[in-house]
Protein backbone atom coordinates (compact mmCIF):
# COMPACT_ATOMS: atom_id res chain seq x y z
CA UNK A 1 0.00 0.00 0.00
CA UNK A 2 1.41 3.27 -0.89
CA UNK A 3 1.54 6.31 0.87
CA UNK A 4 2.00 10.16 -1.05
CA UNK A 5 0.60 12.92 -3.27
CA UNK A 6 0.17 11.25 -6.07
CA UNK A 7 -3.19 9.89 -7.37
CA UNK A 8 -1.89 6.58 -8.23
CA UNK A 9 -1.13 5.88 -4.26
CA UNK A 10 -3.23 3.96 -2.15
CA UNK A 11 -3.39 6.63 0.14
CA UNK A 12 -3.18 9.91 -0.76
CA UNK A 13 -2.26 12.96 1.42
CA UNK A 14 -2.43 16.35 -0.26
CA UNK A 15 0.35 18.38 1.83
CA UNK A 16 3.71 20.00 0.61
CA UNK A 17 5.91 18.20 3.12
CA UNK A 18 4.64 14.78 1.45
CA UNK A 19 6.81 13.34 -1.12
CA UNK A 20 4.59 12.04 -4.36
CA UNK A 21 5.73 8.41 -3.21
CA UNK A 22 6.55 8.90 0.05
CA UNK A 23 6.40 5.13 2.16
CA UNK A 24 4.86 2.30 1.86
CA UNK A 25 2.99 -0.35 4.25
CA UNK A 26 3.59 -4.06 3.23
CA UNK A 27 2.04 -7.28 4.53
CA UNK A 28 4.82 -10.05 4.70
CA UNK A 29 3.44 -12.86 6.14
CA UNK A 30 1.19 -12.11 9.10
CA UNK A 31 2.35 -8.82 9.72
CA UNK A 32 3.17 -5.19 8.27
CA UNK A 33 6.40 -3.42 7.78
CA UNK A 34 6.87 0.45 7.00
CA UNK A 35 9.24 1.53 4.47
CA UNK A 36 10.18 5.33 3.74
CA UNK A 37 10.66 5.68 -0.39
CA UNK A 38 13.76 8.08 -0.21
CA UNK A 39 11.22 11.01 0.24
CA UNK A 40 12.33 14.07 0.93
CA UNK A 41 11.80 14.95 4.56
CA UNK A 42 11.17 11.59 6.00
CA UNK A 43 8.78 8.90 7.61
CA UNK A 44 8.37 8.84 11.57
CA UNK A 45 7.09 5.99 13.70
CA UNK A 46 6.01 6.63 16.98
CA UNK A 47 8.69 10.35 16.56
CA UNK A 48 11.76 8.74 15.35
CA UNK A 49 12.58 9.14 11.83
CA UNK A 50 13.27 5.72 10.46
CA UNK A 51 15.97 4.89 7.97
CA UNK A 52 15.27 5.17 4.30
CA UNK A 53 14.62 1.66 2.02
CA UNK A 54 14.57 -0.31 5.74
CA UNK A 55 11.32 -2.26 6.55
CA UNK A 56 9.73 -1.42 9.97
CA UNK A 57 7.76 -4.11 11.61
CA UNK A 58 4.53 -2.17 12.86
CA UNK A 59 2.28 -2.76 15.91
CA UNK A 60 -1.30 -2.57 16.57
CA UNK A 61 -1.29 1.40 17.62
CA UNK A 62 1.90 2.68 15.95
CA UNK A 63 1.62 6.16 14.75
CA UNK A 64 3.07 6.66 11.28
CA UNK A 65 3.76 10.01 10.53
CA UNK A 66 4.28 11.68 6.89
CA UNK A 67 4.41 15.38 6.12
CA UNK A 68 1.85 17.01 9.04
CA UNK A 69 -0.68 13.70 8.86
CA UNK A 70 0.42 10.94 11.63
CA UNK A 71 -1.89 7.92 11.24
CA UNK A 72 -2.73 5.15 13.70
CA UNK A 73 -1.61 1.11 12.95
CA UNK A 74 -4.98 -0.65 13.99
């Protein structure tokens, strides 16, 4: 699932500070790993920037953060 401006992402989040492929969310097995896309200023779980083209596993109330929009992991 991708994250950015563009149309063509899954989810799409209309701010300046969002790169037009910014991250990604990705089911491998039974769970779901974050990945920034080189974007420009950065993807942020739970406040700490997390390296660039690095999976993440996430956890049931993670907060993702991209641009100014922080979304929850359910």
């Amino acid at each position: 699932m991708s994250i950015g401006r563009s149309p063509d992402c899954e989810i799409v989040i209309d701010n300046k500070l969002v790169s037009r492929v910014h991250a990604c969310i990705q089911k491998i097995k039974d769970d779901y790993f974050l990945k920034d896309e080189n974007s420009t200023n950065g993807t942020f779980l739970n406040g700490h920037r997390i390296p660039q083209e690095k999976y993440v596993k996430l956890n049931s109330g993670d907060k993702i953060t991209v641009g100014s929009v922080t979304m929850i992991m359910a």
